[in-house]
Protein backbone atom coordinates (compact mmCIF):
# COMPACT_ATOMS: atom_id res chain seq x y z
CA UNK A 1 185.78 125.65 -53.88
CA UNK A 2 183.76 123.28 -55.96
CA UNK A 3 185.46 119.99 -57.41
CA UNK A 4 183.63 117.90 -60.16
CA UNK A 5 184.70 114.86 -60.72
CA UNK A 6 183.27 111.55 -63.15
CA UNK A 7 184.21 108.12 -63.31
CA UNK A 8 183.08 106.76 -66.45
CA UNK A 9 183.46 102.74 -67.09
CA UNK A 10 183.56 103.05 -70.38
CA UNK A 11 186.47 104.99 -70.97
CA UNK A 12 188.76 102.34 -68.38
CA UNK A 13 190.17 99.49 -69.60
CA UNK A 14 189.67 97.56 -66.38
CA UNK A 15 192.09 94.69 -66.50
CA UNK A 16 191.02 91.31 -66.13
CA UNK A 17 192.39 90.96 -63.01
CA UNK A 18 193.13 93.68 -60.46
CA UNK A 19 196.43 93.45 -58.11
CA UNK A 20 195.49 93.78 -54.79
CA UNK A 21 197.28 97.11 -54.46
CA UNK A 22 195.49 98.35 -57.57
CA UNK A 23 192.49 97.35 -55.40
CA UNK A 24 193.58 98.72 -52.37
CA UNK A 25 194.37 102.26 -53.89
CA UNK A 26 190.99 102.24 -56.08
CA UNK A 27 189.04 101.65 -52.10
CA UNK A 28 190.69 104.84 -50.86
CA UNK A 29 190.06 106.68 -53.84
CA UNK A 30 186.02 106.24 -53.07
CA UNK A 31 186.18 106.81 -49.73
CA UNK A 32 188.57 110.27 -50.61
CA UNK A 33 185.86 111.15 -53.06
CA UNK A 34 182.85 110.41 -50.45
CA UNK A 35 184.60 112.82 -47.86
CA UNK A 36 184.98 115.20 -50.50
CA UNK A 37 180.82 114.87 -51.33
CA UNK A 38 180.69 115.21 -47.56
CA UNK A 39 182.84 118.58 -47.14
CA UNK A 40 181.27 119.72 -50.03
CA UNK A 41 177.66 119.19 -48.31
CA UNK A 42 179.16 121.34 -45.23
CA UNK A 43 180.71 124.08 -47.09
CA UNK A 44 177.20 124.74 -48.57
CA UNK A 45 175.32 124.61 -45.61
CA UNK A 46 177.85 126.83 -43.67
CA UNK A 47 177.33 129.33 -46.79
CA UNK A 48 173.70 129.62 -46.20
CA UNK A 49 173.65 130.46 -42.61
CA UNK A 50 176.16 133.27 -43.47
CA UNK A 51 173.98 134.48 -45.77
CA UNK A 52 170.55 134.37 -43.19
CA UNK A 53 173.18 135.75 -40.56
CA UNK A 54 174.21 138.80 -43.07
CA UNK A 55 170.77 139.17 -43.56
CA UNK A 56 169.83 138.97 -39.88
CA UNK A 57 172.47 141.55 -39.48
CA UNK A 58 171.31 143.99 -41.96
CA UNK A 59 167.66 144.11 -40.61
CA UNK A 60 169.14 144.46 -36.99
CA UNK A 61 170.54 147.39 -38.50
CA UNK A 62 167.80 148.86 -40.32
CA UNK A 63 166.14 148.37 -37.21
CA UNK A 64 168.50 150.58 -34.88
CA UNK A 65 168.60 153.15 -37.26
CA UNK A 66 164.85 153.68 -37.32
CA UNK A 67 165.08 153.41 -32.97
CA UNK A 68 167.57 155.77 -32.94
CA UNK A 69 165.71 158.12 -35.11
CA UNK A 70 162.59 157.63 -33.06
CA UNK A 71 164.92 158.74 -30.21
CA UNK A 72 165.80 161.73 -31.67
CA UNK A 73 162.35 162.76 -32.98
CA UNK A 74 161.46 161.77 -28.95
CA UNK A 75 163.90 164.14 -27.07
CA UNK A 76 162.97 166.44 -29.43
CA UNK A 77 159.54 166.36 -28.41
CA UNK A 78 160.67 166.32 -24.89
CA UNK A 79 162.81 169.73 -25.16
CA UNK A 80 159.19 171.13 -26.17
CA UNK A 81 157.97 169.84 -23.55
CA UNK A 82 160.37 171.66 -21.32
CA UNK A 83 159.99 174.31 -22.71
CA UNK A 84 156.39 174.70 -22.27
CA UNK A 85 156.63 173.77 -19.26
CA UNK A 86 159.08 176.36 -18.24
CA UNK A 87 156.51 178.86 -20.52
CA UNK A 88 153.62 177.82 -18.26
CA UNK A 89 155.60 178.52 -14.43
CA UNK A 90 156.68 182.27 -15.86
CA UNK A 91 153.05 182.52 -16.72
CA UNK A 92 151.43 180.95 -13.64
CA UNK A 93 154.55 183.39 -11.30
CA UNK A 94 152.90 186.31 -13.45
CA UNK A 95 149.19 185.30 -12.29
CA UNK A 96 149.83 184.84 -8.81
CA UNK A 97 152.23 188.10 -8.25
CA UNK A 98 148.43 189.67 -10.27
CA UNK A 99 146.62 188.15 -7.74
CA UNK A 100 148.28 189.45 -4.66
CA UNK A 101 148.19 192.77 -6.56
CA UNK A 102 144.21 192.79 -6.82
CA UNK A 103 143.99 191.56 -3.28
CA UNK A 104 146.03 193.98 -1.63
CA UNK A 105 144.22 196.82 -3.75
CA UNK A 106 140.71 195.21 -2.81
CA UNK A 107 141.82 195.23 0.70
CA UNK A 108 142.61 199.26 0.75
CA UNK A 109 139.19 199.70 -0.63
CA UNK A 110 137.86 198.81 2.65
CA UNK A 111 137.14 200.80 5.22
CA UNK A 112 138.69 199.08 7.92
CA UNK A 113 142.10 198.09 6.45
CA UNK A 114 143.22 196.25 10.32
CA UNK A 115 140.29 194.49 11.22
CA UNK A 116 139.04 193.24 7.94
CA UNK A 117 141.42 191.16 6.14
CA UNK A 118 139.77 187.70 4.88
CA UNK A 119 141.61 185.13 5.50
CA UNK A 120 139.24 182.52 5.94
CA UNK A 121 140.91 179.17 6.05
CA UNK A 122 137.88 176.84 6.23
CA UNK A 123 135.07 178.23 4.59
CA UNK A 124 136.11 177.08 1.47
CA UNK A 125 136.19 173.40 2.36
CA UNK A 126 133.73 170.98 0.47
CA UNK A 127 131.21 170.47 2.73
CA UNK A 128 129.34 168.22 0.59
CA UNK A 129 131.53 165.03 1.99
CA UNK A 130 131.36 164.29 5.69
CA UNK A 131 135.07 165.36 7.12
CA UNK A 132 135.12 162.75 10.02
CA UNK A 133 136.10 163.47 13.45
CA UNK A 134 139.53 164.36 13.04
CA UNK A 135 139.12 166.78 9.99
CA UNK A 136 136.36 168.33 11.96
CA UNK A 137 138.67 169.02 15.06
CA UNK A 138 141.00 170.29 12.52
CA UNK A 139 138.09 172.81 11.29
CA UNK A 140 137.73 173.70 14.78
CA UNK A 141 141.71 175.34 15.13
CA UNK A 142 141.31 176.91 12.00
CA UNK A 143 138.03 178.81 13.17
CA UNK A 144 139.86 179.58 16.48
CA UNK A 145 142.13 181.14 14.42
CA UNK A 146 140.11 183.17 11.90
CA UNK A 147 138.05 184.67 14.58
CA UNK A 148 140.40 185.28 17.43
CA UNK A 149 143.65 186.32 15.45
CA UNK A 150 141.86 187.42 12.10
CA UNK A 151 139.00 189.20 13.37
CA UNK A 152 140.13 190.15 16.79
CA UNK A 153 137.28 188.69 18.76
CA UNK A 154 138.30 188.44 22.84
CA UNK A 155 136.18 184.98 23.49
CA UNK A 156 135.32 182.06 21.06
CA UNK A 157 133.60 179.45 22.75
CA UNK A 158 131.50 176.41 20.36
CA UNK A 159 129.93 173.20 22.40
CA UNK A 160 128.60 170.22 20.18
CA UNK A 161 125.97 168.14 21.82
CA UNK A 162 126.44 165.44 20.37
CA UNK A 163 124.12 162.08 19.95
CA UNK A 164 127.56 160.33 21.61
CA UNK A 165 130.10 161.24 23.84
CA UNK A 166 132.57 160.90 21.69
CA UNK A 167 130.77 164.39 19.44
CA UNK A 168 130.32 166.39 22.71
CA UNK A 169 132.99 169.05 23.19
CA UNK A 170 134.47 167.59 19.66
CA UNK A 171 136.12 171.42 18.54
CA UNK A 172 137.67 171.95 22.05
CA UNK A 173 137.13 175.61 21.55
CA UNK A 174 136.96 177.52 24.71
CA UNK A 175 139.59 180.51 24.09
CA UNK A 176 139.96 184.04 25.94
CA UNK A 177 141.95 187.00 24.22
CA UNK A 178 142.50 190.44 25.36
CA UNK A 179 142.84 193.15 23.01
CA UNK A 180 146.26 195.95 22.84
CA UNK A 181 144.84 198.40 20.86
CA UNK A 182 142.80 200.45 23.51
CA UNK A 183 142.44 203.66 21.89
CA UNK A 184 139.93 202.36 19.32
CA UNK A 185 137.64 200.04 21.70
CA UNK A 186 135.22 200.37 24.73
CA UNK A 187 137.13 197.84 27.42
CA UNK A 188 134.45 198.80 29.51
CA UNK A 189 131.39 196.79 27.50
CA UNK A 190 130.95 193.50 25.88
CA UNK A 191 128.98 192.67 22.74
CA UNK A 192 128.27 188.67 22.34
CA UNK A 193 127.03 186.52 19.60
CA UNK A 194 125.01 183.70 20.09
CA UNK A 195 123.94 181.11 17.39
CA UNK A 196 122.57 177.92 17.97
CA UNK A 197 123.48 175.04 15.90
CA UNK A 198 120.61 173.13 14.61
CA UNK A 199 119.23 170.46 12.66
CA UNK A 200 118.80 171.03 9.18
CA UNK A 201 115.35 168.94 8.89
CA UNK A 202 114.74 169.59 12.99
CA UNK A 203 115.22 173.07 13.45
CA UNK A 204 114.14 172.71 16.43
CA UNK A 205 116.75 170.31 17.50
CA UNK A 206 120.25 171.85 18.84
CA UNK A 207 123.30 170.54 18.21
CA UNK A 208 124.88 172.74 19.65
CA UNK A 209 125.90 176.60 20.14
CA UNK A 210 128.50 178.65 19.16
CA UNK A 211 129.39 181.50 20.88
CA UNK A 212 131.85 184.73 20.38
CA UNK A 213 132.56 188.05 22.21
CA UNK A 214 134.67 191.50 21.33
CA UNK A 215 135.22 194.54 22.35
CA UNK A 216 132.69 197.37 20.45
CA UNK A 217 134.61 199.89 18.51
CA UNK A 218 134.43 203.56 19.70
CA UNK A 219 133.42 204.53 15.86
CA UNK A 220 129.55 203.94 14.95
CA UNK A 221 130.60 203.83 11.80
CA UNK A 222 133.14 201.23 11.84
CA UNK A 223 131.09 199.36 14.65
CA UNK A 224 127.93 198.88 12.24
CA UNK A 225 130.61 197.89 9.53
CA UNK A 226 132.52 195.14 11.47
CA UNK A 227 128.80 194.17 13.18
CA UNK A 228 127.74 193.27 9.82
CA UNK A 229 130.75 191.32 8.47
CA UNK A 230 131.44 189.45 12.02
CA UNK A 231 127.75 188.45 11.94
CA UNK A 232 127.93 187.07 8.02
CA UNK A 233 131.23 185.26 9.02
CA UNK A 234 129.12 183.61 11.87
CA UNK A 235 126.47 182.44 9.69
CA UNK A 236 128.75 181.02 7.79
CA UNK A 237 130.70 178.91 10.18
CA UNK A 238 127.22 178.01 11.23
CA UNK A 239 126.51 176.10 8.51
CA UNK A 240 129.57 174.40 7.93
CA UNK A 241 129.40 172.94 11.49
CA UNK A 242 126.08 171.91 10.95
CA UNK A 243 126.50 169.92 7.28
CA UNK A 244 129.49 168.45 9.51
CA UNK A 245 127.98 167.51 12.90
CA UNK A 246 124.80 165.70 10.76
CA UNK A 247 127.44 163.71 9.02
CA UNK A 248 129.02 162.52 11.49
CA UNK A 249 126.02 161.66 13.40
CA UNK A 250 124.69 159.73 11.05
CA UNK A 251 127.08 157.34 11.27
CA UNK A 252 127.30 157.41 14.32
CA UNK A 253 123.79 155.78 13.91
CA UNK A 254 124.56 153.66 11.45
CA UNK A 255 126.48 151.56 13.96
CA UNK A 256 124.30 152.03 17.22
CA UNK A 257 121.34 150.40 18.20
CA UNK A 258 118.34 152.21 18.47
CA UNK A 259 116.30 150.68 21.05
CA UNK A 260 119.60 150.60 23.85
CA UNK A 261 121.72 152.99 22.67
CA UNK A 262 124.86 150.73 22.54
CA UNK A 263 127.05 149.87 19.99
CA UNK A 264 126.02 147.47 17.29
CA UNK A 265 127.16 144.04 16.41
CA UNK A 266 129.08 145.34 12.83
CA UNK A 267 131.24 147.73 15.12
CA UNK A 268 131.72 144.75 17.54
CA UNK A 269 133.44 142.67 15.12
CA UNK A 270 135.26 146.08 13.99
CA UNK A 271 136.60 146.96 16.99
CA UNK A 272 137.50 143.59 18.36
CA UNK A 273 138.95 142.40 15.34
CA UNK A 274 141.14 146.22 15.88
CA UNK A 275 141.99 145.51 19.34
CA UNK A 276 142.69 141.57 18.21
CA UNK A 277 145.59 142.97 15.74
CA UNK A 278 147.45 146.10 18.05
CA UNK A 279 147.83 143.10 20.98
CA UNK A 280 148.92 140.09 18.28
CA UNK A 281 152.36 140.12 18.08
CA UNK A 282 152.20 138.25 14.75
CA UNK A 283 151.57 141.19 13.29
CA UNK A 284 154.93 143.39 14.38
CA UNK A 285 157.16 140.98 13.81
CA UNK A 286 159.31 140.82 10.58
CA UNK A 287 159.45 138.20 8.36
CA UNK A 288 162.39 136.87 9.26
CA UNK A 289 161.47 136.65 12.72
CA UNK A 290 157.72 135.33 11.92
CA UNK A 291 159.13 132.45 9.45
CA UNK A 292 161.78 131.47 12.59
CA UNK A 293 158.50 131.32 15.02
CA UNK A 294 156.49 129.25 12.84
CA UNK A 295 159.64 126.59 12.79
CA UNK A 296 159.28 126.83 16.79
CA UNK A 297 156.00 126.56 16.89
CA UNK A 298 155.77 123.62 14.30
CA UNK A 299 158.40 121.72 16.92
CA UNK A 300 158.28 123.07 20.26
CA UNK A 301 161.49 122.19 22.67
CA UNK A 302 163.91 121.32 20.13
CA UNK A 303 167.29 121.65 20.93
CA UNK A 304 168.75 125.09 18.93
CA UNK A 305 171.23 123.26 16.61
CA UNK A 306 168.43 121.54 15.15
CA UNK A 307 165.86 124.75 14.97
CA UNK A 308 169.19 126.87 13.81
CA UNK A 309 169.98 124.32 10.81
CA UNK A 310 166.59 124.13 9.72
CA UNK A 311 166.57 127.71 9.51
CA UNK A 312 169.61 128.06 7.63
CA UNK A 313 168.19 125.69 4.91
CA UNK A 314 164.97 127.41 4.91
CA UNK A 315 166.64 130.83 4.09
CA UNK A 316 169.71 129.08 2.05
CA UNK A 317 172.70 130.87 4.21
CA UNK A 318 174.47 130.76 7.29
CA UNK A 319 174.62 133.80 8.60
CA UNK A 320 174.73 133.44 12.44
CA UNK A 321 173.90 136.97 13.09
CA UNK A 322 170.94 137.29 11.84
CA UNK A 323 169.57 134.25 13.50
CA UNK A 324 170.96 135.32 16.89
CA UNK A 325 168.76 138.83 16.36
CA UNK A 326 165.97 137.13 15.37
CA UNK A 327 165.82 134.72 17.80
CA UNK A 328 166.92 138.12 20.91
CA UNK A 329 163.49 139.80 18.82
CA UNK A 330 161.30 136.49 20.06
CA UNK A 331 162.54 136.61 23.39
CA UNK A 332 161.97 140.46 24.09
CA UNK A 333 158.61 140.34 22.85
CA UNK A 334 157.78 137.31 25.01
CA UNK A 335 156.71 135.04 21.96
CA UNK A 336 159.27 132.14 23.12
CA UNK A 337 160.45 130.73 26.64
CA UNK A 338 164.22 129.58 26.81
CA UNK A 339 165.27 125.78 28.46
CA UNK A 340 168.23 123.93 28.36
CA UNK A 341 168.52 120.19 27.03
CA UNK A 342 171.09 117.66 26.22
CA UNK A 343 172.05 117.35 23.08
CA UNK A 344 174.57 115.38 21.85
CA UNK A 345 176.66 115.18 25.22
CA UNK A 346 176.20 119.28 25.34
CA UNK A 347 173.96 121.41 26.82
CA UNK A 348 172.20 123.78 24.43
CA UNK A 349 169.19 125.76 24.32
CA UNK A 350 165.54 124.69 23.00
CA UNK A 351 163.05 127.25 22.10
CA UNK A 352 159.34 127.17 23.07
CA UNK A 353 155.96 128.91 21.91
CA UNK A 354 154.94 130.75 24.88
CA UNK A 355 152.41 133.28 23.15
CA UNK A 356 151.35 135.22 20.44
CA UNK A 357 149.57 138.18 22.14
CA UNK A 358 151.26 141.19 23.85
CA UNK A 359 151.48 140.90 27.92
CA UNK A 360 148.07 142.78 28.56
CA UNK A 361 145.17 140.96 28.47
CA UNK A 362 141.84 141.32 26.83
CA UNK A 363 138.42 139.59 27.91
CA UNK A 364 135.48 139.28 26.06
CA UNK A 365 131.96 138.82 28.00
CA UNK A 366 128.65 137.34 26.91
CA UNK A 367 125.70 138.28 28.69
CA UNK A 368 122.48 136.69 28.13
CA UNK A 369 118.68 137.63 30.07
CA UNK A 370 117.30 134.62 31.47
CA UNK A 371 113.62 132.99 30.17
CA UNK A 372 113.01 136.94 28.18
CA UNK A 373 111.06 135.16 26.07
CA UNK A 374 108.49 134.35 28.94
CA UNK A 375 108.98 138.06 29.65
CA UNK A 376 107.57 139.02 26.02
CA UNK A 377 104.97 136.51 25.90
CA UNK A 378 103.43 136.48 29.39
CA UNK A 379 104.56 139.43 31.43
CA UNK A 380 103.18 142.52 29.10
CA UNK A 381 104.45 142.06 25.90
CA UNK A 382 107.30 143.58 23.68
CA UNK A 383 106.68 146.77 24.63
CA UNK A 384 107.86 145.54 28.69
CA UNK A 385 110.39 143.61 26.96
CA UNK A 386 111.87 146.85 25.12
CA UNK A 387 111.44 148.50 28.27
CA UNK A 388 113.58 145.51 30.03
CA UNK A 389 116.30 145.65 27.59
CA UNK A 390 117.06 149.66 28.00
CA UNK A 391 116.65 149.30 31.55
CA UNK A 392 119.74 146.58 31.23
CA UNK A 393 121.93 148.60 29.11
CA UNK A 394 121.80 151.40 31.50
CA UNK A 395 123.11 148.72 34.02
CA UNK A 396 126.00 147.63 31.85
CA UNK A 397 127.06 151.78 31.17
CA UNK A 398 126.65 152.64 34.71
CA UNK A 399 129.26 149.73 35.49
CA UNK A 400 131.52 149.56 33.21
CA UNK A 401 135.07 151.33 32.30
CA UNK A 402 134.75 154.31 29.91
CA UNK A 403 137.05 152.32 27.86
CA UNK A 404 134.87 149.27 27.77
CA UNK A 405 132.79 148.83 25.05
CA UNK A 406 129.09 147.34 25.51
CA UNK A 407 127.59 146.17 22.61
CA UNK A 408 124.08 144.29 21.91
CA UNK A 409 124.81 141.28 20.19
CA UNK A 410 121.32 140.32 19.12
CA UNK A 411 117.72 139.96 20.74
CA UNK A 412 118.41 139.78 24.26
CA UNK A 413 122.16 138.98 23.55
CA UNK A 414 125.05 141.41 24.68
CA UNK A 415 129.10 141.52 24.45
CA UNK A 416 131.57 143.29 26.31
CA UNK A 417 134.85 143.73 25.40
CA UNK A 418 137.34 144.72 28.03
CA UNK A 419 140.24 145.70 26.54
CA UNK A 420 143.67 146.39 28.06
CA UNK A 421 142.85 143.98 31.15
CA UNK A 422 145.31 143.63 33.77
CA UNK A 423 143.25 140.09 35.45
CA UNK A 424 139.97 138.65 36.18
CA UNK A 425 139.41 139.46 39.22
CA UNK A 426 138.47 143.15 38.09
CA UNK A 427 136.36 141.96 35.98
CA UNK A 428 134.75 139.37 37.85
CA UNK A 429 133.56 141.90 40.21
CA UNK A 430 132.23 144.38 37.47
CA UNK A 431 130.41 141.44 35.95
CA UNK A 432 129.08 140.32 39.12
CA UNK A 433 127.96 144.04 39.86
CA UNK A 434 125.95 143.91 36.91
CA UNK A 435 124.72 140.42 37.63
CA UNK A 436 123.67 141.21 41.65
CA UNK A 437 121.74 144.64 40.23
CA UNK A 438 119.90 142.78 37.46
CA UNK A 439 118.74 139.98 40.27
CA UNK A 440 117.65 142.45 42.90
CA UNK A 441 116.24 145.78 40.16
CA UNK A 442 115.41 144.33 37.00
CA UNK A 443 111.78 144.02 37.58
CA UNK A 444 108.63 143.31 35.77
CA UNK A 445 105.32 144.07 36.86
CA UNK A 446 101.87 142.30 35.07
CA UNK A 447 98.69 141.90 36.45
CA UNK A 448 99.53 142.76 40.16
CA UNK A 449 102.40 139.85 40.09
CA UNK A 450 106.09 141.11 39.71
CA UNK A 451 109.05 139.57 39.14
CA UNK A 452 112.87 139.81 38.72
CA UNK A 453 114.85 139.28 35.29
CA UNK A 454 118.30 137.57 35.68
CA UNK A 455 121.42 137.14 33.58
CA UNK A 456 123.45 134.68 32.53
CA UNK A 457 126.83 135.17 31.61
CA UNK A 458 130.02 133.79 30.12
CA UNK A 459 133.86 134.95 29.88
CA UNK A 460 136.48 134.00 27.80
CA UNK A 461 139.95 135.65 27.51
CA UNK A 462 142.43 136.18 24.20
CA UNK A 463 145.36 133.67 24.16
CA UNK A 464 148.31 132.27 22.18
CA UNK A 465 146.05 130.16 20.31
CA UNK A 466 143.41 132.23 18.82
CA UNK A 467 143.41 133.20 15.49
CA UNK A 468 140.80 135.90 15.16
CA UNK A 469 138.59 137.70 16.93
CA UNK A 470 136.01 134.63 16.51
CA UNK A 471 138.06 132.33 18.62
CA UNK A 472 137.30 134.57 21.43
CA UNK A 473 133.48 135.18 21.01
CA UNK A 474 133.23 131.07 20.30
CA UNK A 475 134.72 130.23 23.82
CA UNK A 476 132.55 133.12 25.75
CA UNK A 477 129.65 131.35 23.96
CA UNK A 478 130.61 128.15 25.67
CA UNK A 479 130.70 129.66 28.98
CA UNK A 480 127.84 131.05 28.37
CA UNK A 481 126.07 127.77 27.74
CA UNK A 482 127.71 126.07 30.98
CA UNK A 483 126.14 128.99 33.05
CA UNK A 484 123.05 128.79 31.13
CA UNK A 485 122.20 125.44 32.55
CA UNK A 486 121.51 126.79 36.07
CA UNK A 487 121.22 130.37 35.19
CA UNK A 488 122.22 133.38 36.87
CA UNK A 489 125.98 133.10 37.33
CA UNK A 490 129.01 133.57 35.58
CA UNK A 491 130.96 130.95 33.95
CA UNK A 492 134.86 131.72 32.79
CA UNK A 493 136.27 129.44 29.79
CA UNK A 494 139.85 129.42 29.52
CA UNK A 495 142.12 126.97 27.47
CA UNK A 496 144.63 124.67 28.65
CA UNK A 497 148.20 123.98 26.75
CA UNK A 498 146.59 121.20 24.86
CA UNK A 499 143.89 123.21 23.54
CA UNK A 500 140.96 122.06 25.53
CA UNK A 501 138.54 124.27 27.25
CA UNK A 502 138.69 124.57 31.10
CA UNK A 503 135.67 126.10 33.23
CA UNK A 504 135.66 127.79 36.32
């Protein structure tokens, strides 16, 4: 709808004086006419954005018509798919059920269809990549196997001497089999098999020595036969221990120090910072229950109300239940201590950090040799010195727990960690074992003059406020210093509730 309209003042015979209703009706005639302009204005803006919408509408479509044929072409493609797919398992069923065929046939052609089926299970391992300690013992069951069930050998036996003790006896094979089939074997008569394992650029180094017995057959013919094969199979299994044992050696060097044998400072920080995070009970807790002992933490004795609010606003619900089984989780694992207060007129709980570590304890020791530098310069040189510092590491392994760990730390610097601690006292007396030998048999001789070498020594143990495995080291350094100033003692650093360091 469109309405034109002109007022022309030349074609009105305005009279000379207008009535005041003439007037009146003339004013609402121009405002009628200026609402008109102003519908008018609407009506064609409403028009256009109909027309961008029908537009908009008709390129949506256009749009969905080309998706949906994309979808089409798509599934289509996919159905292909399938069907290769389905082309490729009829084919690869076909290959395998070939396969078994050629086997079996190639296993008739042998002679000795019972005792000869290969079925070598770790021969075919890539030995190019060092398997680790735990792949290796798994290499060890499988040759077990292969020999004793495979090729019907009566005794498998394979020893490792390793550079560690953690290598020695690694395979764990040490197996005794008697044969059934008696009509084809002398029971009276052995044959053995030994190969030593050696270095590949040391020949003349052993690792080791594998060793395997059986029964001879009663055939010379199949006896040369099965001789042959059992021998090749040997040689084989030779090797691929070897390639392994190397590997692992070598880094087993990589983190030992080769003047005392004992670990080095890299593993220190490895294995501390791994014993650090089983005992931290930071760690095993969820986050529900972490967030909830940070609050504690942040304001220690608060009455629960006030710790239970704050946690409600913190997680934006108030749900009871799981702040009662969050807070049961912090008590069983010892992280908070219970009190009652008064709050309000009532008694009511308050929560306290008690620790952060699990209930065992673990000590750290620093160990220091006292004026070594006068040692090296005046009492025969480095090569005394060198001599000094192996002679102390045996000390410290003839001492010690086998699940201690002794590590140098650096010149004439050592660490060691004593995991799984019940209290000091133990360890006090170990420490002062190793302190009373080095006084009275840690001896230097020069120039018909001898003396004794002493050590110094400082002890620190984990607790709810260490971080790391740092925070540790850092207060058995202090100790070590405090003992350091008359030398020859031990010196134990512990921290108070308030964070400062106490000596003893």
């Amino acid at each position: 709808m469109k309405i034109r309209y002109t007022i022309d003042p030349r074609r009105i015979d305005w009279p000379d004086k207008l009535s005041k209703a003439d007037d009146a009706i003339l004013t609402k005639v121009e405002k009628l006419l200026r609402l008109l302009e102003k519908e008018e204005s609407k009506f064609e803006k409403l028009k256009g954005n109909m027309e961008k919408m029908e537009e908009s509408a008709k390129f949506s479509n256009d749009k969905l018509r080309k998706v949906q044929k994309e979808n089409k072409n798509f599934k289509k493609n996919i159905d292909a798919l399938h069907g290769q797919i389905q082309a490729l398992n009829t084919m690869l069923e076909d290959i395998n059920r070939t396969y078994q065929i050629s086997a079996e046939a190639s296993v008739d052609l042998l002679s000795d269809l019972e005792y000869n089926k290969y079925k070598s299970r770790f021969i075919d391992i890539d030995i190019d990549h060092a398997p680790g300690i735990d792949k290796l013992k798994e290499y060890g069951g499988n040759i077990r196997h292969f020999f004793l069930e495979d090729l019907r050998c009566s005794y498998v036996y394979i020893h490792c001497n390793g550079i560690t003790e953690d290598l020695k006896n690694l395979l764990h094979i040490n197996i005794s089999k008697k044969q059934k089939d008696s009509a084809s074997f002398h029971f009276d008569r052995t044959k053995v098999y030994y190969f030593d394992l050696e270095d590949l650029d040391l020949p003349e180094r052993k690792l080791g020595r594998i060793i395997i017995g059986r029964y001879p057959y009663k055939s010379n013919e199949k006896e040369k036969e099965f001789h042959d094969r059992i021998e090749s199979e040997i040689v084989i299994t030779k090797r691929l221990l070897e390639k392994c044992i190397i590997e692992i050696q070598n880094k087993e060097l990589a983190i030992k120090d080769a003047l005392t044998g004992l670990h080095s400072r890299k593993f220190l920080m490895e294995r501390l910072t791994e014993e650090f995070n089983s005992m931290d009970i930071f760690s095993r807790l969820g986050q529900i229950e972490y967030n909830l002992l940070k609050m504690i933490m942040k304001s220690e004795g608060v009455a629960a109300p006030i710790v239970k609010n704050e946690f409600f606003i913190k997680n934006r619900h108030k749900d009871e239940v799981i702040f009662e089984k969050a807070i049961n989780s912090l008590k069983t694992s010892t992280a908070i201590s219970v009190d009652s207060v008064k709050y309000h007129g009532e008694w009511h709980d308050c929560y306290y950090f008690e620790n952060s570590k699990l209930s065992y304890d673990l000590f750290v020791a620093l160990l220091d040799l006292d004026h070594f530098k006068d040692v090296n310069d005046n009492w025969g040189g480095h090569s005394v010195g060198d001599r000094v510092l192996r002679d102390f590491a045996e000390i410290l392994k003839k001492n010690i727990r086998t699940t201690d760990i002794p590590v140098r730390y650096g010149g004439e610097e050592f660490i060691i960690i004593f995991p799984r601690s019940t209290n000091y006292e133990r360890i006090h007396a170990v420490l002062e074992k190793i302190r009373n030998e080095c006084e009275n048999r840690l001896l230097v001789h020069w120039n018909g003059k001898r003396r004794n070498v002493t050590v110094s020594i400082g002890v620190a143990r984990i607790n709810k406020f260490d971080v790391n495995g740092h925070h540790i080291i850092n207060r058995s350094d202090a100790a070590l210093y405090k003992a350091k100033k008359k030398r020859n003692r031990i010196i134990l650093c512990e921290q108070d509730e308030s964070g400062n360091l106490v000596y003893n």
